[in-house]
ModelCIF file with pLDDT and N, C-alpha, C, O atoms, coordinates in Angstrom:
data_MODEL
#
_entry.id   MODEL 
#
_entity.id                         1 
_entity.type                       polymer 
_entity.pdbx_number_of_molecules   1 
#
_entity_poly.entity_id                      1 
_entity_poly.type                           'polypeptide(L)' 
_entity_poly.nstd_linkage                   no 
_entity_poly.nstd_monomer                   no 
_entity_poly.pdbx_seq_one_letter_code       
;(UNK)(UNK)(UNK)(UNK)(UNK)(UNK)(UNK)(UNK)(UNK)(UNK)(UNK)(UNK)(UNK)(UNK)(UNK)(UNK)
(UNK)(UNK)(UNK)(UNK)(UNK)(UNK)(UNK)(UNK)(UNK)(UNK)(UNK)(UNK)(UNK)(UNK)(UNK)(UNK)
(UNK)(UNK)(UNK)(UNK)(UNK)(UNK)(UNK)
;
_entity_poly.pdbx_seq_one_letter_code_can   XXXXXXXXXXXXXXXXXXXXXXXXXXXXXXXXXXXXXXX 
_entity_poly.pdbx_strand_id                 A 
#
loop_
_entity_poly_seq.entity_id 
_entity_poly_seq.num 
_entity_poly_seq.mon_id 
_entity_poly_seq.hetero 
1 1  UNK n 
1 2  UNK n 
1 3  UNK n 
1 4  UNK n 
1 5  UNK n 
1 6  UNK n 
1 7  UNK n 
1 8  UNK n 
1 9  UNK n 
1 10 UNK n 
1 11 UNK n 
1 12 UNK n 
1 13 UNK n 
1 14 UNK n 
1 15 UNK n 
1 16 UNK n 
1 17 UNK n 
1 18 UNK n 
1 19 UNK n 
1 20 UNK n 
1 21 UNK n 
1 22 UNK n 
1 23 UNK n 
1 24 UNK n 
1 25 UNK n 
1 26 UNK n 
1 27 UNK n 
1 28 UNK n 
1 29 UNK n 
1 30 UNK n 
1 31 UNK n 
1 32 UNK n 
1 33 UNK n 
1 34 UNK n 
1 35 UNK n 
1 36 UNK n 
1 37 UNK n 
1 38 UNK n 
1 39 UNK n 
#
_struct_asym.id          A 
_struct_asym.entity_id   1 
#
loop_
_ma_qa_metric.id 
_ma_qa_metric.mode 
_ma_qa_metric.name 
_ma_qa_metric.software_group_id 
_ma_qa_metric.type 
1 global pLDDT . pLDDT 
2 local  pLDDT . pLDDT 
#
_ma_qa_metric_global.metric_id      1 
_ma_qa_metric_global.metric_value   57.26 
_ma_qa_metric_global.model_id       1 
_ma_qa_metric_global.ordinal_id     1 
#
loop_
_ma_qa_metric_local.label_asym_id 
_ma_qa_metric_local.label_comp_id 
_ma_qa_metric_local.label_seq_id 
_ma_qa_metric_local.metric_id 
_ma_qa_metric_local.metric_value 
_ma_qa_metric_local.model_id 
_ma_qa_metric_local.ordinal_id 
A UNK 1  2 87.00 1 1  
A UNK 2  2 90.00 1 2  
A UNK 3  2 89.00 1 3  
A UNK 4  2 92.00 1 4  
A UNK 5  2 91.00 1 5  
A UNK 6  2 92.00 1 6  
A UNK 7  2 88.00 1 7  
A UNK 8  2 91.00 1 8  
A UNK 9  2 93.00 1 9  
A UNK 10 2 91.00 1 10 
A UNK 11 2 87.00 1 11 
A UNK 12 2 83.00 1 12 
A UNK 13 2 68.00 1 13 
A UNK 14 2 58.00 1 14 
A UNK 15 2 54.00 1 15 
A UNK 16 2 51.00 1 16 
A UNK 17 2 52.00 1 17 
A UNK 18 2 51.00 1 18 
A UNK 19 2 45.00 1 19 
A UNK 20 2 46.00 1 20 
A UNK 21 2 45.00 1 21 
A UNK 22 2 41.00 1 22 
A UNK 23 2 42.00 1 23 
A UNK 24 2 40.00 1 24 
A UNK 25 2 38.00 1 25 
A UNK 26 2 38.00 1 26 
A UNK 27 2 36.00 1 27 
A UNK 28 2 42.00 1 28 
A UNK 29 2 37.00 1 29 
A UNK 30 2 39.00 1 30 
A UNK 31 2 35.00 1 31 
A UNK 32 2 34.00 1 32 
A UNK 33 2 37.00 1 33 
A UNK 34 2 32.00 1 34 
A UNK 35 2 36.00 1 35 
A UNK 36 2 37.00 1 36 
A UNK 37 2 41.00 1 37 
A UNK 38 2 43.00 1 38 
A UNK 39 2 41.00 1 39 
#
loop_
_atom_site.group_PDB 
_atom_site.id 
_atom_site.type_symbol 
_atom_site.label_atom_id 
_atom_site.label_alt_id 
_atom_site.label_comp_id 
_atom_site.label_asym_id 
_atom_site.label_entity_id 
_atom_site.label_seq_id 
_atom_site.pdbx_PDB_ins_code 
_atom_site.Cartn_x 
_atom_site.Cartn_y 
_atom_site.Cartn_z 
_atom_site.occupancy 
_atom_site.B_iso_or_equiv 
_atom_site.pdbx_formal_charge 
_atom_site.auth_seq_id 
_atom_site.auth_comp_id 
_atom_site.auth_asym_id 
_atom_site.auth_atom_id 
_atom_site.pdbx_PDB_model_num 
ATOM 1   N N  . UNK A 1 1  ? 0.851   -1.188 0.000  1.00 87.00 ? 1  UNK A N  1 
ATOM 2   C CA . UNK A 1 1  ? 0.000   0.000  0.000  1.00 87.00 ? 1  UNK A CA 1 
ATOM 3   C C  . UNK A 1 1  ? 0.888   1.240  0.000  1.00 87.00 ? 1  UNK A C  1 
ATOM 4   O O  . UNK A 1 1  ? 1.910   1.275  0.687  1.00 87.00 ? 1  UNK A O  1 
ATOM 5   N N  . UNK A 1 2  ? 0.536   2.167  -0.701 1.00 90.00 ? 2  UNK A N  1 
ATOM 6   C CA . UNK A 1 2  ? 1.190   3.404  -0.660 1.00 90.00 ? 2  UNK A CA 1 
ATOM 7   C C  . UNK A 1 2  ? 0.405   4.488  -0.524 1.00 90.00 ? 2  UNK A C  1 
ATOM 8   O O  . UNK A 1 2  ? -0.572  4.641  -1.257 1.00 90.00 ? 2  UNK A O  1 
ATOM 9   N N  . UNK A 1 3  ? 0.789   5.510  0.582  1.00 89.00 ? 3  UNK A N  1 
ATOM 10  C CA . UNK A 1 3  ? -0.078  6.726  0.567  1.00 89.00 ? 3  UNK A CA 1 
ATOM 11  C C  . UNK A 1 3  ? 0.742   7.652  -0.736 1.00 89.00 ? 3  UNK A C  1 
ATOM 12  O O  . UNK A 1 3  ? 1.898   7.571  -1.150 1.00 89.00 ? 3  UNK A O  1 
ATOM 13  N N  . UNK A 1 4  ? -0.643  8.723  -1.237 1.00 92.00 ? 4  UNK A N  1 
ATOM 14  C CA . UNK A 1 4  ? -0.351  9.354  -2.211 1.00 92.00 ? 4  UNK A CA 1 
ATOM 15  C C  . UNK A 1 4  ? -1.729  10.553 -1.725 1.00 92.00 ? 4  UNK A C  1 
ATOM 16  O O  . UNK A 1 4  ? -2.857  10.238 -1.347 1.00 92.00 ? 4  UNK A O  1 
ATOM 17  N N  . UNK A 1 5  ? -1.199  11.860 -1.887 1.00 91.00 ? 5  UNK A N  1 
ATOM 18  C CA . UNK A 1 5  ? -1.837  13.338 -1.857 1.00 91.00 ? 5  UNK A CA 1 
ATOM 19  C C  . UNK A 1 5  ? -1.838  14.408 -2.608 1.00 91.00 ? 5  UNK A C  1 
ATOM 20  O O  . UNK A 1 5  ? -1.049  14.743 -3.491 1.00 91.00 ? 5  UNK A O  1 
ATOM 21  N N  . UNK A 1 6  ? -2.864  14.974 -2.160 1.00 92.00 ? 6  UNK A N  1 
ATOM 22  C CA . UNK A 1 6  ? -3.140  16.355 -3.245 1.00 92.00 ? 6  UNK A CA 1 
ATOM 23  C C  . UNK A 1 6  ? -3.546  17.565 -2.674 1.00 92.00 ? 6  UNK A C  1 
ATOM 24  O O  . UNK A 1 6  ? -4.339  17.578 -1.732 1.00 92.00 ? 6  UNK A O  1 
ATOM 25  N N  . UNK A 1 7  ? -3.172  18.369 -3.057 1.00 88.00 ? 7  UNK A N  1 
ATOM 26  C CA . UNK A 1 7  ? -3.808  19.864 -2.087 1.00 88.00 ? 7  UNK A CA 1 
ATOM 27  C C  . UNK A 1 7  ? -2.812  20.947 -2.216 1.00 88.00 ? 7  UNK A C  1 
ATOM 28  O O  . UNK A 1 7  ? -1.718  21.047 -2.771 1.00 88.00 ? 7  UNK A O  1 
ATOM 29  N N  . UNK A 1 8  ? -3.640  21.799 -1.443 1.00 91.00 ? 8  UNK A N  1 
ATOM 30  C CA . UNK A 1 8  ? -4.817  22.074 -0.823 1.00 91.00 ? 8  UNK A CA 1 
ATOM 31  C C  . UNK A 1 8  ? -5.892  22.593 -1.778 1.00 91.00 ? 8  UNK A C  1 
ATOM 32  O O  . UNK A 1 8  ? -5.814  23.207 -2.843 1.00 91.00 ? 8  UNK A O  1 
ATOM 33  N N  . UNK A 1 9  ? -7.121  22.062 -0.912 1.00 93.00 ? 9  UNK A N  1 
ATOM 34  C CA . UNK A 1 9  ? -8.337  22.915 -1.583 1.00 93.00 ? 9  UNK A CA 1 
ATOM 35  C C  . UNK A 1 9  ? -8.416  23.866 -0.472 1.00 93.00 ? 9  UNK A C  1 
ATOM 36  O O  . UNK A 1 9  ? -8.022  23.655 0.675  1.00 93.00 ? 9  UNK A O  1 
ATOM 37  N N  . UNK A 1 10 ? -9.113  25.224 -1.043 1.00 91.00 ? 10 UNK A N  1 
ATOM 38  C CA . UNK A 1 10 ? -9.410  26.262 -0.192 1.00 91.00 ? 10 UNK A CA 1 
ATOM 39  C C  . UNK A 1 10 ? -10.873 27.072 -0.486 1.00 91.00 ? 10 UNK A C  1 
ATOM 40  O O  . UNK A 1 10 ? -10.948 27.718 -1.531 1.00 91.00 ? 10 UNK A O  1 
ATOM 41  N N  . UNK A 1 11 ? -11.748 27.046 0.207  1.00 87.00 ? 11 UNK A N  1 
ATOM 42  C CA . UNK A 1 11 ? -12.971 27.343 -0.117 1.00 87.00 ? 11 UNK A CA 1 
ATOM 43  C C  . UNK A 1 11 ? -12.912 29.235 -0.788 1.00 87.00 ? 11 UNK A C  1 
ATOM 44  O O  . UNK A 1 11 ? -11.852 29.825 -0.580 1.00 87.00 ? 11 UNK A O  1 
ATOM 45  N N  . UNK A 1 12 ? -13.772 29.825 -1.347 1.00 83.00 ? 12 UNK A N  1 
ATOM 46  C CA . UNK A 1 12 ? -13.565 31.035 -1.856 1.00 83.00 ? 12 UNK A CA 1 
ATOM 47  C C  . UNK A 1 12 ? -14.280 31.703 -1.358 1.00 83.00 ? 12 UNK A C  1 
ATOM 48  O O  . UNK A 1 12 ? -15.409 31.278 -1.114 1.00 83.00 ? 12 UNK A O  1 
ATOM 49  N N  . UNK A 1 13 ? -13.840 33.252 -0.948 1.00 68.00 ? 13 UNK A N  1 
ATOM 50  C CA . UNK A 1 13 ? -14.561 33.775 0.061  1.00 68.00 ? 13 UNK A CA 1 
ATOM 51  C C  . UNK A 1 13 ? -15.784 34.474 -1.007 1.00 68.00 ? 13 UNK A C  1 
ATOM 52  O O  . UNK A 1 13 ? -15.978 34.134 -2.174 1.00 68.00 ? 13 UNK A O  1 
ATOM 53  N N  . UNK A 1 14 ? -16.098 34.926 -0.680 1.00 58.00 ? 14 UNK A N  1 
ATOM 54  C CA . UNK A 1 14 ? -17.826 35.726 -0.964 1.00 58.00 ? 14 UNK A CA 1 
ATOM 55  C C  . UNK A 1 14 ? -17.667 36.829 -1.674 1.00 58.00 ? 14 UNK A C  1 
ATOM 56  O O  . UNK A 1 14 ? -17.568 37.880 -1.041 1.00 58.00 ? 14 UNK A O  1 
ATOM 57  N N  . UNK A 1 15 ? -17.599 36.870 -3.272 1.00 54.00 ? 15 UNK A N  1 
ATOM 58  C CA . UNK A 1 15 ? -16.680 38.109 -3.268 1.00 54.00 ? 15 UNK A CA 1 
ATOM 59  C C  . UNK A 1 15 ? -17.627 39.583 -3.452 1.00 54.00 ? 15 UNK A C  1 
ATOM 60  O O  . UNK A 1 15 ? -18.797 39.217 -3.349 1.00 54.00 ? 15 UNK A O  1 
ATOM 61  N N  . UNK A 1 16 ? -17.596 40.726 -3.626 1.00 51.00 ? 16 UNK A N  1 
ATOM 62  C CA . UNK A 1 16 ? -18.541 41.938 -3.100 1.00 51.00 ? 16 UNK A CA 1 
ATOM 63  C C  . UNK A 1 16 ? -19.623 41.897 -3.627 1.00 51.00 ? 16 UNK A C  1 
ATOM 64  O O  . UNK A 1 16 ? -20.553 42.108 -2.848 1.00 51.00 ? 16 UNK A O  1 
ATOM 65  N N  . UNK A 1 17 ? -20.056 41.590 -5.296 1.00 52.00 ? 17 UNK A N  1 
ATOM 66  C CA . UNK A 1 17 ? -21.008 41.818 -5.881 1.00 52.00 ? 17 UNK A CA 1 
ATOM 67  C C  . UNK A 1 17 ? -22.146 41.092 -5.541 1.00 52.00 ? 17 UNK A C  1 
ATOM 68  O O  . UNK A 1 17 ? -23.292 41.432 -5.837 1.00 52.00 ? 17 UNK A O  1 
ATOM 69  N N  . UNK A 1 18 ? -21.652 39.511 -4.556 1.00 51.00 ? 18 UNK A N  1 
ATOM 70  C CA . UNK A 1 18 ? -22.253 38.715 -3.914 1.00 51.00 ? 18 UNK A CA 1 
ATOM 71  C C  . UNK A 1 18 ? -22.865 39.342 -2.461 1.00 51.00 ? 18 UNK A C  1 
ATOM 72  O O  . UNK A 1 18 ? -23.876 38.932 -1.892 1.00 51.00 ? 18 UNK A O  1 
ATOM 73  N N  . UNK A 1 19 ? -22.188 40.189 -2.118 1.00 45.00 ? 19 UNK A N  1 
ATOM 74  C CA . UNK A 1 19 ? -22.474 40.693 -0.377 1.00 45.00 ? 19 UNK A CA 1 
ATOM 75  C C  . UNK A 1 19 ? -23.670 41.841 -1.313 1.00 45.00 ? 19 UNK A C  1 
ATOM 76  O O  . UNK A 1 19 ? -24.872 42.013 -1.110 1.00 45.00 ? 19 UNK A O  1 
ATOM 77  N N  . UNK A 1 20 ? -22.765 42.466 -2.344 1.00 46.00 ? 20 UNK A N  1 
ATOM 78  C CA . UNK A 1 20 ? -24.142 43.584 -2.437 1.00 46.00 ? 20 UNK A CA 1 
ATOM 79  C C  . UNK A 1 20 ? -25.294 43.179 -2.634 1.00 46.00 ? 20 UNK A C  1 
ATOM 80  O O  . UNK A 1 20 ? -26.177 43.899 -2.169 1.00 46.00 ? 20 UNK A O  1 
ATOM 81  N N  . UNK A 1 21 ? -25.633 42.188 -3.210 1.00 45.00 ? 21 UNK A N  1 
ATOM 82  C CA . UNK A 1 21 ? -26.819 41.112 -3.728 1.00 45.00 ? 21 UNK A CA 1 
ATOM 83  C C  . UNK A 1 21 ? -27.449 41.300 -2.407 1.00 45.00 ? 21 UNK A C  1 
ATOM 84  O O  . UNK A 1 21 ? -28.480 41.954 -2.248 1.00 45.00 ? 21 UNK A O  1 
ATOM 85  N N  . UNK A 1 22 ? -26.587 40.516 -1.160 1.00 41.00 ? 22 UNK A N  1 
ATOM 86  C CA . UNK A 1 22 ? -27.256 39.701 -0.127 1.00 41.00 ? 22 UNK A CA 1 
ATOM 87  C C  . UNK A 1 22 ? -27.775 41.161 0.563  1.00 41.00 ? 22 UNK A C  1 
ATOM 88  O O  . UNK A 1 22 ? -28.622 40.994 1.441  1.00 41.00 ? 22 UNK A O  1 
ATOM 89  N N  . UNK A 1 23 ? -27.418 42.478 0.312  1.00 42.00 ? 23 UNK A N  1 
ATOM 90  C CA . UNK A 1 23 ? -27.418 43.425 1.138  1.00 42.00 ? 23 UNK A CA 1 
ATOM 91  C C  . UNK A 1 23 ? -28.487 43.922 0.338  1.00 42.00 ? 23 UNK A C  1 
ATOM 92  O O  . UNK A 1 23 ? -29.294 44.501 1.066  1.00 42.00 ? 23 UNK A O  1 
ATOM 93  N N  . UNK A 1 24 ? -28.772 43.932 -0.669 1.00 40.00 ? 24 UNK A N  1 
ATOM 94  C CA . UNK A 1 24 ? -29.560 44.450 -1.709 1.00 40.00 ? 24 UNK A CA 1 
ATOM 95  C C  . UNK A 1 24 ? -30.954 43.432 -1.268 1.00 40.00 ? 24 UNK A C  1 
ATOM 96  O O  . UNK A 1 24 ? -32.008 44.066 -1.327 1.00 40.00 ? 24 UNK A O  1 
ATOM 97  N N  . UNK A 1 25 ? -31.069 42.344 -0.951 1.00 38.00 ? 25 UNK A N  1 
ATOM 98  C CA . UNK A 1 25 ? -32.113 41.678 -0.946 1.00 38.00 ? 25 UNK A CA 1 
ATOM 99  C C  . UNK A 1 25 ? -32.529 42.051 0.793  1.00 38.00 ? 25 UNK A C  1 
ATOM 100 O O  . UNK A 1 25 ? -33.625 42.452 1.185  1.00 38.00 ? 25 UNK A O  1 
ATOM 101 N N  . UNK A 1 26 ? -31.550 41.835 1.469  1.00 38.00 ? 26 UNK A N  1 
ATOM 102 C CA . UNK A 1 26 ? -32.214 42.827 3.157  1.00 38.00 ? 26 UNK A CA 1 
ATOM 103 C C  . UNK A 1 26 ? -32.742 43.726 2.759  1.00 38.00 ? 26 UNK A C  1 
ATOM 104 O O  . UNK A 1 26 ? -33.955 43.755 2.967  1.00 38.00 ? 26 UNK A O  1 
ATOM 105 N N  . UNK A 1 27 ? -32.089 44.943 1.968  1.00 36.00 ? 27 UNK A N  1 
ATOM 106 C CA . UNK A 1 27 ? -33.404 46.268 2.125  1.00 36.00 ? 27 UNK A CA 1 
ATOM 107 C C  . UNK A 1 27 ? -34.398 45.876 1.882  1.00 36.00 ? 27 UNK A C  1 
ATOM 108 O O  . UNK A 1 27 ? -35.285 46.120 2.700  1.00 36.00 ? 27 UNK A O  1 
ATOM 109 N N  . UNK A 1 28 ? -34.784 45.003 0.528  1.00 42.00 ? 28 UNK A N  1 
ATOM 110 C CA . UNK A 1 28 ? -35.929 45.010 0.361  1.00 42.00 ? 28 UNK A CA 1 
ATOM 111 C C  . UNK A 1 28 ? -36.731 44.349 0.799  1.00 42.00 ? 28 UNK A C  1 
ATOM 112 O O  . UNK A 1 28 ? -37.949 44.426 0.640  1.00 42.00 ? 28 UNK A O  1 
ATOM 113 N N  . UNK A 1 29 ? -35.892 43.334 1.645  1.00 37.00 ? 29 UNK A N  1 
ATOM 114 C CA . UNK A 1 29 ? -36.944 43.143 2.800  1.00 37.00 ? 29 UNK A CA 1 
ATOM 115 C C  . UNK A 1 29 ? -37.678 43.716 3.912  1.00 37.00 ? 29 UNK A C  1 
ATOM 116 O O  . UNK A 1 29 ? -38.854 43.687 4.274  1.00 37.00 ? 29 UNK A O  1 
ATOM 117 N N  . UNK A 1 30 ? -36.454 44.321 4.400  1.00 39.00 ? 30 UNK A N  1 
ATOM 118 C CA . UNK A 1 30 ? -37.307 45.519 5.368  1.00 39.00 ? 30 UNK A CA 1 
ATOM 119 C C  . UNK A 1 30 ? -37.890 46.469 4.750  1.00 39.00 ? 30 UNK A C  1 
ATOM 120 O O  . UNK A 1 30 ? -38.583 47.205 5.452  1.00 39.00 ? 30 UNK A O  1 
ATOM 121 N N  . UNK A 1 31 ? -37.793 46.819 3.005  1.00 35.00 ? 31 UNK A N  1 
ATOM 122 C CA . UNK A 1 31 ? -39.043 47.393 2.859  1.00 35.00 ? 31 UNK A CA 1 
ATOM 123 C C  . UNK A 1 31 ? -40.287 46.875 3.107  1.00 35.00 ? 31 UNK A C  1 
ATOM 124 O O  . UNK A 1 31 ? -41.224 47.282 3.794  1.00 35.00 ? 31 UNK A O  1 
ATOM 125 N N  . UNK A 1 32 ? -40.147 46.025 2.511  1.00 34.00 ? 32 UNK A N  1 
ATOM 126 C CA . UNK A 1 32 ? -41.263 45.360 2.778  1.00 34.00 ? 32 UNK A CA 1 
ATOM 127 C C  . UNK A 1 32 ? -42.275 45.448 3.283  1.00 34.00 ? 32 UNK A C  1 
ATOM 128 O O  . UNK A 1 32 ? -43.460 45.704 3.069  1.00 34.00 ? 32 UNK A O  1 
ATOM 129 N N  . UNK A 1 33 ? -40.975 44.944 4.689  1.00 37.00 ? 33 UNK A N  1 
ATOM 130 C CA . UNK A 1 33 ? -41.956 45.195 5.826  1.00 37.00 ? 33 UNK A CA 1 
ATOM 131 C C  . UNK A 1 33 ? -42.584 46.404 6.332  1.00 37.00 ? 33 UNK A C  1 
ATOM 132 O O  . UNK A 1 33 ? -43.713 46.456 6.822  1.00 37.00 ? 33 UNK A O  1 
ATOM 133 N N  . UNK A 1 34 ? -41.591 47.591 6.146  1.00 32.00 ? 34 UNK A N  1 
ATOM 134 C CA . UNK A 1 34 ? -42.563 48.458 6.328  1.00 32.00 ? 34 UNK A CA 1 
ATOM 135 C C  . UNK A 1 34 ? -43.685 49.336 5.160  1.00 32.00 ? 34 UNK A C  1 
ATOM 136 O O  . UNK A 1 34 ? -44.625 50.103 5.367  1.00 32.00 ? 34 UNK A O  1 
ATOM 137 N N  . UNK A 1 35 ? -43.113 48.840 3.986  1.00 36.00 ? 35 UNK A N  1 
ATOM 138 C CA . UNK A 1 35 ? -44.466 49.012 3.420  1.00 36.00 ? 35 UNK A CA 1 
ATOM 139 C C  . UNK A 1 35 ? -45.742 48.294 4.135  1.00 36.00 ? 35 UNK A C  1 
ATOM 140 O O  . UNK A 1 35 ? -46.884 48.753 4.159  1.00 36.00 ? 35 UNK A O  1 
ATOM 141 N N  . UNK A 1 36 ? -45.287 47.028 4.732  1.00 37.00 ? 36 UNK A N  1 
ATOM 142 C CA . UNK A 1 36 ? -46.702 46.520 4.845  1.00 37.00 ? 36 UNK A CA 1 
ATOM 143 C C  . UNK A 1 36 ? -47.212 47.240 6.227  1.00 37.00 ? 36 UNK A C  1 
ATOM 144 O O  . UNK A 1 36 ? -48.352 47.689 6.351  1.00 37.00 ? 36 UNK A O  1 
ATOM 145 N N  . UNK A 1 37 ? -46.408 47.278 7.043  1.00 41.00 ? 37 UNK A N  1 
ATOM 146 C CA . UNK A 1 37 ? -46.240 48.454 8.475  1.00 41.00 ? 37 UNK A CA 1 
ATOM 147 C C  . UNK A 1 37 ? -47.469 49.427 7.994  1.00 41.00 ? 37 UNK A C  1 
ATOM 148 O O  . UNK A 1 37 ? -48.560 49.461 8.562  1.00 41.00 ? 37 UNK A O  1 
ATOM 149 N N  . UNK A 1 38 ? -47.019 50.412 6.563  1.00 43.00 ? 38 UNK A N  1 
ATOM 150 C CA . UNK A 1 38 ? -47.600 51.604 6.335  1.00 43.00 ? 38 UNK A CA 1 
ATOM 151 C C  . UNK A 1 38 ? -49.131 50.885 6.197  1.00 43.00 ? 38 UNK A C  1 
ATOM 152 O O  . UNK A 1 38 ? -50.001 51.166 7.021  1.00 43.00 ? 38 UNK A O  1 
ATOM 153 N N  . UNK A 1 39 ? -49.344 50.100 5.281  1.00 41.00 ? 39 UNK A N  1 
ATOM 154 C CA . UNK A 1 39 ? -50.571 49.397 4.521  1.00 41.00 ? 39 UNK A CA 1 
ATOM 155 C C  . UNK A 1 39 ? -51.295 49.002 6.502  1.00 41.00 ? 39 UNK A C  1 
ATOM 156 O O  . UNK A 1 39 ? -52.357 48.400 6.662  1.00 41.00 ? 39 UNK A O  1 
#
C-alpha cells in the first residue's frame, strides 16, 4: 500500500457583488416590511 496526496483545496470567500446582492435583498426586505407596516 502506498499513501499518495493532493492539495490544498481552499474554499472562496464571498466576493462583493455577492455581499451587495445579499445586502440588496435585506433592504428590500425591510421594505417590505414596512411598506406593509404603512398598509
Amino acid at each position: 500500500q502506498h499513501f499518495i496526496s493532493q492539495g490544498p483545496l481552499r474554499m472562496k470567500r464571498q466576493s462583493p457583488g455577492n455581499t451587495d446582492q445579499a445586502e440588496s435583498s435585506s433592504l428590500n426586505v425591510n421594505t417590505l416590511v414596512i411598506s406593509l407596516s404603512g398598509v
